[in-house]
N, C-alpha and C. Protein backbone atom coordinates (compact mmCIF):
# COMPACT_ATOMS: atom_id res chain seq x y z
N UNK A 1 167.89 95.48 180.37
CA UNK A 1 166.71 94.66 180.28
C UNK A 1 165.87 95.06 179.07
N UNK A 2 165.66 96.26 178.79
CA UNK A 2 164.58 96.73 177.79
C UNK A 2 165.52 96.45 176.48
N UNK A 3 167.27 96.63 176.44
CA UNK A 3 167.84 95.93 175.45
C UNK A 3 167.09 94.67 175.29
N UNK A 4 167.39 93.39 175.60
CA UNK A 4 166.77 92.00 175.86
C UNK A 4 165.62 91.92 174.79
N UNK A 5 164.56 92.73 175.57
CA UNK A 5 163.31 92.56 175.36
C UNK A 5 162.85 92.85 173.90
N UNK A 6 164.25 94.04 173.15
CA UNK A 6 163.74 94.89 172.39
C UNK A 6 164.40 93.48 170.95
N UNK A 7 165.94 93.45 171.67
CA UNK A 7 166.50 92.13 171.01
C UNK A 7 165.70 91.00 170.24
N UNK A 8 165.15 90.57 171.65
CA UNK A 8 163.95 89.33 171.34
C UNK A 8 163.02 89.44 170.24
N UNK A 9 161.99 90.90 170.72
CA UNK A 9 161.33 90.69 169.40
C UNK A 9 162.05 90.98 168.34
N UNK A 10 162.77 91.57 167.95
CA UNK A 10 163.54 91.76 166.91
C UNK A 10 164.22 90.62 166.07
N UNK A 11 164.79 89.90 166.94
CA UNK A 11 165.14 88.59 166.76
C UNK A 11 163.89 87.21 166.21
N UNK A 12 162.73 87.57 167.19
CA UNK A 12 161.50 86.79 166.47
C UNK A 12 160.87 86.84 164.95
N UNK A 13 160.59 88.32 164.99
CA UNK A 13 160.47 88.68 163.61
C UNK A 13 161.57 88.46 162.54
N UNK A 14 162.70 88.57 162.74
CA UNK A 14 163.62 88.20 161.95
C UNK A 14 163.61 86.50 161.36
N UNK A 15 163.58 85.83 162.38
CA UNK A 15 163.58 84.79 161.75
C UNK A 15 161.97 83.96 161.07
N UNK A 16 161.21 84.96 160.69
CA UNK A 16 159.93 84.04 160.11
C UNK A 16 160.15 83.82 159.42
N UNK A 17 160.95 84.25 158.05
CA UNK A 17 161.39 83.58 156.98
C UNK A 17 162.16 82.82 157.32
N UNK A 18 162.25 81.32 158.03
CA UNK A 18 162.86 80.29 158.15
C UNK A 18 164.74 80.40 157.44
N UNK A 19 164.51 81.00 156.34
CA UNK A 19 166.25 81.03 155.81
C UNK A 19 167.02 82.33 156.16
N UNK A 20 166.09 83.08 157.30
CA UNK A 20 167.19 84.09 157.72
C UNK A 20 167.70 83.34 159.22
N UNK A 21 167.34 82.31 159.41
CA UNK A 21 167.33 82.20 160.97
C UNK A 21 168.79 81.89 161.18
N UNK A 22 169.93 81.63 160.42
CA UNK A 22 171.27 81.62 160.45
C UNK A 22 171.96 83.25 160.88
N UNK A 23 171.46 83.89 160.04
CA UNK A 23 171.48 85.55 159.75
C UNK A 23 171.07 85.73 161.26
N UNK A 24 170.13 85.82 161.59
CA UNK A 24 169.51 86.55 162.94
C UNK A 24 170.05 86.09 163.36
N UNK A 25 170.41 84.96 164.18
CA UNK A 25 171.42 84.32 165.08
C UNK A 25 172.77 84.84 165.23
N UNK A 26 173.48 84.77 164.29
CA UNK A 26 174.74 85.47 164.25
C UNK A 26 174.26 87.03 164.42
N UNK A 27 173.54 87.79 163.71
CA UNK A 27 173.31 89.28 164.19
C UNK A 27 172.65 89.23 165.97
N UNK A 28 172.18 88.58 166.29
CA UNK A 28 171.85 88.53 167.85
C UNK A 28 173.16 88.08 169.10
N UNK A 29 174.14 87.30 168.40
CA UNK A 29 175.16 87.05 169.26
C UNK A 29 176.20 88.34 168.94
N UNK A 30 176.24 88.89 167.89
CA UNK A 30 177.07 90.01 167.83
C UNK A 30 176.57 90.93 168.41
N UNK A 31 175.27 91.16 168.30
CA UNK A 31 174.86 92.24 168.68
C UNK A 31 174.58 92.23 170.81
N UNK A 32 173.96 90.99 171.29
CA UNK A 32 174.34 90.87 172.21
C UNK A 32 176.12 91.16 172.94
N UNK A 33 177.21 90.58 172.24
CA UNK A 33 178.24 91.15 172.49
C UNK A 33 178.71 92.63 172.59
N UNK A 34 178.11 92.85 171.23
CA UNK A 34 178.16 94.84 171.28
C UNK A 34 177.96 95.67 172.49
N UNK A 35 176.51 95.15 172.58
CA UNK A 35 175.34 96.42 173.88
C UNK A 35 176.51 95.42 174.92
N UNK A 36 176.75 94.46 175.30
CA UNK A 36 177.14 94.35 177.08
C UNK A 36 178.66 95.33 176.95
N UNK A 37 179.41 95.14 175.81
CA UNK A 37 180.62 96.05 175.73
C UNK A 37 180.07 97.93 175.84
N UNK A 38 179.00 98.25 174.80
CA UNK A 38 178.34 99.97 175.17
C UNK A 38 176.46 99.81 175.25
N UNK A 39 176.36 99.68 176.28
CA UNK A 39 175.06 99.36 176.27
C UNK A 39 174.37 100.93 176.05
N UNK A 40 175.00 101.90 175.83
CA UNK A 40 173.99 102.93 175.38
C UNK A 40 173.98 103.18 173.57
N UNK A 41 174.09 102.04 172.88
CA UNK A 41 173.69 101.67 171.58
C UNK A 41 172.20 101.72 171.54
N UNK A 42 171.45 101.87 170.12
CA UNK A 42 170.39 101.17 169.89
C UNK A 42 170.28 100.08 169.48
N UNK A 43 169.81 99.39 169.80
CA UNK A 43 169.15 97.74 169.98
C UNK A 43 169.34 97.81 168.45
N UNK A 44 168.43 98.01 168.28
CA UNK A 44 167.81 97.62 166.84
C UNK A 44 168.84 98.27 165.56
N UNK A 45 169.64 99.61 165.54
CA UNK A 45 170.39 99.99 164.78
C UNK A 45 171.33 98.89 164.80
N UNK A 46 172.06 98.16 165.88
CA UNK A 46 172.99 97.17 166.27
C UNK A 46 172.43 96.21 165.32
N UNK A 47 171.57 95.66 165.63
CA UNK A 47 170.75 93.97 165.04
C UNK A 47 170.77 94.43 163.76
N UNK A 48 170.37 95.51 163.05
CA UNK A 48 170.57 95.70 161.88
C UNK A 48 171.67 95.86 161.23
N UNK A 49 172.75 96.51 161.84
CA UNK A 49 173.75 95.91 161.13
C UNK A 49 174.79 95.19 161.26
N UNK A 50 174.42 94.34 162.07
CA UNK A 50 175.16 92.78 162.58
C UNK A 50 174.22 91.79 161.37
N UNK A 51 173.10 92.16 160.87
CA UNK A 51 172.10 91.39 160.03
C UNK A 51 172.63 91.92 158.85
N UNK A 52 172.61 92.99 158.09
CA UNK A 52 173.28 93.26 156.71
C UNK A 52 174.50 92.52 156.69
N UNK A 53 175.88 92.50 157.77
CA UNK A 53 177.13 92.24 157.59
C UNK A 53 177.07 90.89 157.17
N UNK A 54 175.97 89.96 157.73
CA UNK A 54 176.55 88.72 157.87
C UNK A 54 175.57 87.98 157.05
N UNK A 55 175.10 88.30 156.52
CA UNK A 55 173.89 87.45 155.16
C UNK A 55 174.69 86.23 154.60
N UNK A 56 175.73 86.10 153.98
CA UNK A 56 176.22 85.34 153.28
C UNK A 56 176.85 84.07 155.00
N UNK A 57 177.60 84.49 155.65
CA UNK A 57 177.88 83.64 156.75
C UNK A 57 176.89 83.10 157.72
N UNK A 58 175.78 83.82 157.78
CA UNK A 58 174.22 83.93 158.24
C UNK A 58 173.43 82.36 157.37
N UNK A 59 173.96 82.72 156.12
CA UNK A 59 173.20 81.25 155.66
C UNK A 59 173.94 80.24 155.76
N UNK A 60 175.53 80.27 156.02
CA UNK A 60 176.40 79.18 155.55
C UNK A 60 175.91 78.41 157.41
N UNK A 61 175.82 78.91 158.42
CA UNK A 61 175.22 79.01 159.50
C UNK A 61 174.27 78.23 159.56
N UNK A 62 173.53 78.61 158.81
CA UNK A 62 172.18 77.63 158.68
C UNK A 62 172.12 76.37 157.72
N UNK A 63 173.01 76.27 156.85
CA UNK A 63 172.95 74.87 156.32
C UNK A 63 173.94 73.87 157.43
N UNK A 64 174.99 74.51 158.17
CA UNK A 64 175.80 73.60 158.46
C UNK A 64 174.56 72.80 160.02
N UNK A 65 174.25 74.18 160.60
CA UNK A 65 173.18 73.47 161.84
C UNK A 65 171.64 72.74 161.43
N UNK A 66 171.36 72.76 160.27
CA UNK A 66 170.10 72.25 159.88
C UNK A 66 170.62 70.79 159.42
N UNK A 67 171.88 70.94 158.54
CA UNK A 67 172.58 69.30 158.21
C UNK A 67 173.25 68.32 159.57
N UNK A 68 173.86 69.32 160.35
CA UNK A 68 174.32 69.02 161.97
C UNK A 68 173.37 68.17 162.39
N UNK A 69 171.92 68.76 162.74
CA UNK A 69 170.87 68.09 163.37
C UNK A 69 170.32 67.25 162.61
N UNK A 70 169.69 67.09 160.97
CA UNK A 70 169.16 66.30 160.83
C UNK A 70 170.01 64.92 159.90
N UNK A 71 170.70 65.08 159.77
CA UNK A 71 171.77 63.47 159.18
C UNK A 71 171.89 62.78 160.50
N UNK A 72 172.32 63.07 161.38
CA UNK A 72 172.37 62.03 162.68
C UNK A 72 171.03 61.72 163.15
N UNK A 73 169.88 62.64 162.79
CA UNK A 73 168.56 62.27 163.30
C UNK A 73 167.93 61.00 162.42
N UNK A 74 168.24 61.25 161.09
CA UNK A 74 167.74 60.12 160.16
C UNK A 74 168.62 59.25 160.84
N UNK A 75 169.68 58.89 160.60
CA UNK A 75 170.70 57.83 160.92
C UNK A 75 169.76 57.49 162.15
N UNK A 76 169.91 57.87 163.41
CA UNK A 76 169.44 57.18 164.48
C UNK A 76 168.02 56.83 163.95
N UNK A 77 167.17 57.40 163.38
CA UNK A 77 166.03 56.93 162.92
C UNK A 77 165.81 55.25 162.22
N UNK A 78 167.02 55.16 161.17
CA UNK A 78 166.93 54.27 160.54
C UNK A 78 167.72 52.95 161.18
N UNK A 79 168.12 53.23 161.80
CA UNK A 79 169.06 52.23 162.96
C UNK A 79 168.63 51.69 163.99
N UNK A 80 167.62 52.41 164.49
CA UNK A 80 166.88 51.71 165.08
C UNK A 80 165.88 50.71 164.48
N UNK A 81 165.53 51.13 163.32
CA UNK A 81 164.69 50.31 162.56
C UNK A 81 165.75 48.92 162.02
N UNK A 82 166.54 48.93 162.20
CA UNK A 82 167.43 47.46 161.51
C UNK A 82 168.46 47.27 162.59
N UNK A 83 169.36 48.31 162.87
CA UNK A 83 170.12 47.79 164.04
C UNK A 83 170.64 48.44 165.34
N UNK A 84 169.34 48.13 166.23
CA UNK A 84 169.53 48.60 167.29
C UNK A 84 170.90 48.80 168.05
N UNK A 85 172.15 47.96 168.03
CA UNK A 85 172.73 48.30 168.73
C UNK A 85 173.81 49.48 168.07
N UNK A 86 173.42 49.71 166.78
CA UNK A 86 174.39 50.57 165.93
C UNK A 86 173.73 52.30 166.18
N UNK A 87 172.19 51.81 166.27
CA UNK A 87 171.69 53.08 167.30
C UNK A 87 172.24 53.91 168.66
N UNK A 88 172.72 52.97 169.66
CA UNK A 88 173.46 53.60 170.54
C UNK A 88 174.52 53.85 170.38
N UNK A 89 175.48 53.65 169.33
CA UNK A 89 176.65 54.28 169.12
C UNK A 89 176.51 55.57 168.30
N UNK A 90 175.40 55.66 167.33
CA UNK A 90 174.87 56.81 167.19
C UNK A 90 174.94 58.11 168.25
N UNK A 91 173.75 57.16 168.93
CA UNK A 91 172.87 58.30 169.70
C UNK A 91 174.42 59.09 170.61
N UNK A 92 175.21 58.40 170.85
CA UNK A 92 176.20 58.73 171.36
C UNK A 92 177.16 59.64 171.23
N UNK A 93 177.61 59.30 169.64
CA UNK A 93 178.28 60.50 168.77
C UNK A 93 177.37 61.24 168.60
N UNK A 94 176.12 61.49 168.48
CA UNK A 94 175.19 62.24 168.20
C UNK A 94 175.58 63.01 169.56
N UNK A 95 175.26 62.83 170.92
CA UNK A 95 175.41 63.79 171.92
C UNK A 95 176.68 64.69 171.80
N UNK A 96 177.50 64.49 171.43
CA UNK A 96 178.90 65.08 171.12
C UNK A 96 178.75 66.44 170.28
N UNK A 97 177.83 65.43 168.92
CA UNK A 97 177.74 66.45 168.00
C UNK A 97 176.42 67.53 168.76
N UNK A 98 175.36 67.40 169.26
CA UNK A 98 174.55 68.29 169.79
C UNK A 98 175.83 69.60 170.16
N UNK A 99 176.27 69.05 171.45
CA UNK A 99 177.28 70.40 172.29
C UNK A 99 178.02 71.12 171.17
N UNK A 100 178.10 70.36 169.80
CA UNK A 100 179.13 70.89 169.19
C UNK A 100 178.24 71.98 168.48
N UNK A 101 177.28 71.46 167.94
CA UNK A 101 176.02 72.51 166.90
C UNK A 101 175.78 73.53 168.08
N UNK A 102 175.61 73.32 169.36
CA UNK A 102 175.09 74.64 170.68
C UNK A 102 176.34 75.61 170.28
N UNK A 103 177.80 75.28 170.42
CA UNK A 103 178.57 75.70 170.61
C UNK A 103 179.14 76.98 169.44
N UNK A 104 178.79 76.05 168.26
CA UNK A 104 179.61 76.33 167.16
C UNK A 104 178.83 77.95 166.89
N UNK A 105 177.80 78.57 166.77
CA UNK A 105 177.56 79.98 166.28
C UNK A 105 177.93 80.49 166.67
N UNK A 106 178.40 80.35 168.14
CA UNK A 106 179.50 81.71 169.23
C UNK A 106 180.60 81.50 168.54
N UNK A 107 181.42 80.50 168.24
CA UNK A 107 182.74 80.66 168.19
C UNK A 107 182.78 80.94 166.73
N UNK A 108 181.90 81.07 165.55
CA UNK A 108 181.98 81.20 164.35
C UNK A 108 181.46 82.87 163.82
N UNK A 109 180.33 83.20 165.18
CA UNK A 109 180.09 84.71 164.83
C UNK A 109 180.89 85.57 165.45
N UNK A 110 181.55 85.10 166.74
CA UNK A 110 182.36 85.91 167.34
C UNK A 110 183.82 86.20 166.81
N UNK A 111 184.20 85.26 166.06
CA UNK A 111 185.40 85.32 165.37
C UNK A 111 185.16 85.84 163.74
N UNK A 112 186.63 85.94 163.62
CA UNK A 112 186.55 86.10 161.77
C UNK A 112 187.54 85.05 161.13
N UNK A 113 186.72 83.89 161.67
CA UNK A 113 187.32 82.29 161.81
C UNK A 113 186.50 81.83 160.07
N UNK A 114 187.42 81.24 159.04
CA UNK A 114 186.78 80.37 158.34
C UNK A 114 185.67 78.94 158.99
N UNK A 115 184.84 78.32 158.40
CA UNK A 115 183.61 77.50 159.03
C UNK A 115 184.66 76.11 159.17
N UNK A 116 186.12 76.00 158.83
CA UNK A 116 186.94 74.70 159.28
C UNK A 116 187.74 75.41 160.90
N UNK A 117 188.41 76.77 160.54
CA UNK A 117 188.94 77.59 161.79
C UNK A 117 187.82 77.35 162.34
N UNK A 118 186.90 77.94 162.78
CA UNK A 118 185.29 77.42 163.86
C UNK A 118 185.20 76.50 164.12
N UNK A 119 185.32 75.05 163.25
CA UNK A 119 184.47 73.92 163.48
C UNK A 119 185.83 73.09 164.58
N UNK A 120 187.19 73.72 164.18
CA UNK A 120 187.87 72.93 165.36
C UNK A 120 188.61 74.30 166.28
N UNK A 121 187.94 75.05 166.33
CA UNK A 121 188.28 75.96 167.75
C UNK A 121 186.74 75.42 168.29
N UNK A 122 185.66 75.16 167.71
CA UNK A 122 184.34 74.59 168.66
C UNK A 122 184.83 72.93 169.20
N UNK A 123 185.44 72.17 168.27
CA UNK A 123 185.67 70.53 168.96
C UNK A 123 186.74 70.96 170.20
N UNK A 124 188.08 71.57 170.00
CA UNK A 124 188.41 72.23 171.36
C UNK A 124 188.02 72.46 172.26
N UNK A 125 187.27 73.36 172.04
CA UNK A 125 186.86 73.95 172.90
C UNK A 125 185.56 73.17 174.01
N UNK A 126 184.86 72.21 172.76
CA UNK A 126 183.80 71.27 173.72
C UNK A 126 184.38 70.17 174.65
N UNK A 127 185.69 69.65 173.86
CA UNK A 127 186.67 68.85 174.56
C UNK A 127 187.30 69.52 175.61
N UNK A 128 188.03 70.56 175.66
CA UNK A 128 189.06 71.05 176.89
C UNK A 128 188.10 71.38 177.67
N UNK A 129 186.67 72.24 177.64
CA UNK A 129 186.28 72.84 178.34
C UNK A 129 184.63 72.35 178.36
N UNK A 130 184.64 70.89 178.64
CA UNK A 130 183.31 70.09 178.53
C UNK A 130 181.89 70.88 179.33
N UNK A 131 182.79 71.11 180.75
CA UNK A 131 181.43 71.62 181.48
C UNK A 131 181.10 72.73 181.15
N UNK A 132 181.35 73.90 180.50
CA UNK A 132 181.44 75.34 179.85
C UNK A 132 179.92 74.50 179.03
N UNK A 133 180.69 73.74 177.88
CA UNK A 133 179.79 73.03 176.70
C UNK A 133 178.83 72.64 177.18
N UNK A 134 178.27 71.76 178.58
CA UNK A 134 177.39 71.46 178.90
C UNK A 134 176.85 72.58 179.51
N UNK A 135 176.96 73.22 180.08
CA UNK A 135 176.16 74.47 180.85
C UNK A 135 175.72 75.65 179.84
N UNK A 136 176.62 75.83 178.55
CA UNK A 136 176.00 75.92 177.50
C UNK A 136 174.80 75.81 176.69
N UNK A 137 174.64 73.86 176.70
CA UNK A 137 173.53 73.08 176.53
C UNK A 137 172.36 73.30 176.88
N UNK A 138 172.88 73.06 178.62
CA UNK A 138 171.34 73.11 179.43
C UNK A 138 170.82 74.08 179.29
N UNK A 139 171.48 75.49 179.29
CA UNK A 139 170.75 76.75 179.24
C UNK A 139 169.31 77.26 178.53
N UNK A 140 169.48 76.67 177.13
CA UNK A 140 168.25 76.69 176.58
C UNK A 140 167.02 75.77 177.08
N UNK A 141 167.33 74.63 177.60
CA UNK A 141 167.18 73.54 177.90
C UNK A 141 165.93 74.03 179.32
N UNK A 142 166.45 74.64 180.31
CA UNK A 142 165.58 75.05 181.26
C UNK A 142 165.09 76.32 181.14
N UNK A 143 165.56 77.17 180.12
CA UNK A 143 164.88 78.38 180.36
C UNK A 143 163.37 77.84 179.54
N UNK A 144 163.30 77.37 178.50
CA UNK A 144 161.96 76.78 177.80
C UNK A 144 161.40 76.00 178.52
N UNK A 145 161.81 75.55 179.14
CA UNK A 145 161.37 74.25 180.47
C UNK A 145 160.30 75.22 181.45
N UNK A 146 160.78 76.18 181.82
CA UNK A 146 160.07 77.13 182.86
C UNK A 146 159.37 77.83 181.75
N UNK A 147 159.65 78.29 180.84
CA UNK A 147 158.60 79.30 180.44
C UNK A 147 157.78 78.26 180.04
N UNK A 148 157.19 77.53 179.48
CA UNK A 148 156.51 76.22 179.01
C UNK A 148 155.65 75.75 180.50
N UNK A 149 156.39 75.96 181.29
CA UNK A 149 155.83 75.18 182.60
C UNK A 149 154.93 76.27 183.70
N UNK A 150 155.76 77.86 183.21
CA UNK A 150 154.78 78.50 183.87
C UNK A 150 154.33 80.16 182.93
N UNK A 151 155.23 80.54 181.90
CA UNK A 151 154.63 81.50 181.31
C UNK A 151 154.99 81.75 180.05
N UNK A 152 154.65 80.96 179.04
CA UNK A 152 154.69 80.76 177.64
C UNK A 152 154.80 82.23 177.20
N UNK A 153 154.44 83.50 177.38
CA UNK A 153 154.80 84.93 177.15
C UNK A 153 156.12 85.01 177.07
N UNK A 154 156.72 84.78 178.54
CA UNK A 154 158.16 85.07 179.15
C UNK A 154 158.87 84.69 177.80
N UNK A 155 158.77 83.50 177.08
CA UNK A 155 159.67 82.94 176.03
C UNK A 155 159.71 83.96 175.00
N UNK A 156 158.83 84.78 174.26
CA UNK A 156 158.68 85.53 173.50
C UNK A 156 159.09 86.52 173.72
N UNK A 157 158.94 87.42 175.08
CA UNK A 157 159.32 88.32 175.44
C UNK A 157 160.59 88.75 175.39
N UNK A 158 161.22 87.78 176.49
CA UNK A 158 162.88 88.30 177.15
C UNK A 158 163.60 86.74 176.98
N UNK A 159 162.86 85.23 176.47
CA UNK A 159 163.34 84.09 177.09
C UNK A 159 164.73 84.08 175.94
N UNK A 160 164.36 84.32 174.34
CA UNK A 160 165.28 83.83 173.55
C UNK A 160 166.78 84.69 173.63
N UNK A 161 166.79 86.11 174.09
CA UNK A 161 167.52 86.86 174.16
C UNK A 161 167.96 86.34 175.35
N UNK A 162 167.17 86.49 175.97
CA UNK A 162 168.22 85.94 177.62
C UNK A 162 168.77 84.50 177.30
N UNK A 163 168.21 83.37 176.50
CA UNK A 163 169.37 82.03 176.73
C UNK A 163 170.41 82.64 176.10
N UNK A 164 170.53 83.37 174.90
CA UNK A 164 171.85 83.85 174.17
C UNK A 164 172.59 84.31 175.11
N UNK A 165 171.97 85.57 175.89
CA UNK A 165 173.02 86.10 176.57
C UNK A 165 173.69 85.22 177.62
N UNK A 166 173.09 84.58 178.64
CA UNK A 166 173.90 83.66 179.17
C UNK A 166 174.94 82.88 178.71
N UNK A 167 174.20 81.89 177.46
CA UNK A 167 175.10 80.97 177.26
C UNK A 167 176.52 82.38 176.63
N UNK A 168 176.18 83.45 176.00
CA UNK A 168 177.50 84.37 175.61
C UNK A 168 178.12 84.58 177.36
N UNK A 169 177.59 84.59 177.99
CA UNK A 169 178.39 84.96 179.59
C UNK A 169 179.46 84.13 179.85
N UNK A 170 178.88 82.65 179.60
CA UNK A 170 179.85 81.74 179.46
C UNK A 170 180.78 81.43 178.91
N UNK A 171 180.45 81.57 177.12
CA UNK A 171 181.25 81.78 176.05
C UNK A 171 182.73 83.06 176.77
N UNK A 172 182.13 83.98 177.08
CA UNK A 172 183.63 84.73 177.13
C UNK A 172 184.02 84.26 178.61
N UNK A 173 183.55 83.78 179.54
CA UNK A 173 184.11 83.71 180.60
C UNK A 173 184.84 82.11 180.14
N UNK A 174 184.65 81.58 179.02
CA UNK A 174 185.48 80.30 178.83
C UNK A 174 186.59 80.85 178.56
N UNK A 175 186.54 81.61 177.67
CA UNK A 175 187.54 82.60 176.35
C UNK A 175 187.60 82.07 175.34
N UNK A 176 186.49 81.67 174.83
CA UNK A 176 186.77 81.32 173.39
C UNK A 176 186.81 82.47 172.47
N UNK A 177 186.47 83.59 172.66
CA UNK A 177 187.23 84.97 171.52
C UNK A 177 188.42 85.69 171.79
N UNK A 178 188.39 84.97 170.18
CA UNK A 178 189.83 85.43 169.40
C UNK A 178 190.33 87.42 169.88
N UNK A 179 191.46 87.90 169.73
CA UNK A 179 191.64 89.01 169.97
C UNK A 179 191.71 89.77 168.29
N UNK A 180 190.96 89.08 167.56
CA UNK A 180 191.04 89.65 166.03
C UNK A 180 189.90 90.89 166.53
């Protein structure tokens, strides 16, 4: 637990410069993987160098999920404005692609997968193993839901470390890591 907690802020501060938030992400899912394999690590020695290793894959991370989310957001934006019904075929492939952007930093930090090896061990993997992908989804989905609804702290504290770790509970209980 005091891992978690120590994670979180660590993880908060990391990402205020908006262009490390690829970087921290991948150093928080590795490093979450690490401590549950020897949890008598230090937190923070871990995050730090899961954060040096991965700078360059850390940003490639962050252009692919910042372009992920916002090209289908314009598109549905502008489609609705001229043609509504080309909007719901959007919004549609758009849900696909959501599970796929949730999915894709586990299977891209956990491996030593090129970002094409990742991008179709993640469509696999959202396809064979849909409800994994959705329970994935929701995870973030209600833990902000409750902290929002009853203790806006909790989120800062333990909330962002704990959706990682779950949705990672899932991640290996799917098996999406490689034995590299």
């Amino acid at each position: 637990m005091a891992n978690l907690i120590l994670l979180n802020l660590i993880f908060v501060v990391s990402i205020l410069p908006i262009v490390t938030t690829g970087i921290s992400i991948i150093a928080l899912i590795n490093s979450l993987q690490e401590l549950k394999e020897d949890g008598s690590l230090s937190a923070l020695k871990v995050f730090t160098a899961h954060f040096k290793n991965n700078l360059t894959k850390g940003l490639v991370l962050l252009v692919i999920e910042v372009t992920g989310f916002s090209i289908p957001g314009v598109l549905i934006f502008l489609s609705l404005k001229h043609v509504p019904l080309l909007s719901t075929l959007i919004m549609i492939l758009f849900s696909f692609l959501l599970l796929l952007l949730v999915v894709f930093p586990f299977v891209y930090a956990l491996n030593n997968y090129s970002v094409k090896e990742a991008f179709f061990q993640t469509v696999a993997f959202v396809t064979v193993k849909i409800a994994y992908a959705i329970a994935i989804f929701i995870i973030p989905i209600a833990i902000i839901f409750f902290s929002l609804k009853y203790q806006i702290i909790f989120l800062f504290l333990i909330g962002i470390s704990l959706i990682f770790y779950i949705q990672l509970y899932f991640i290996n209980k799917a098996g999406v890591l490689s034995e590299s």
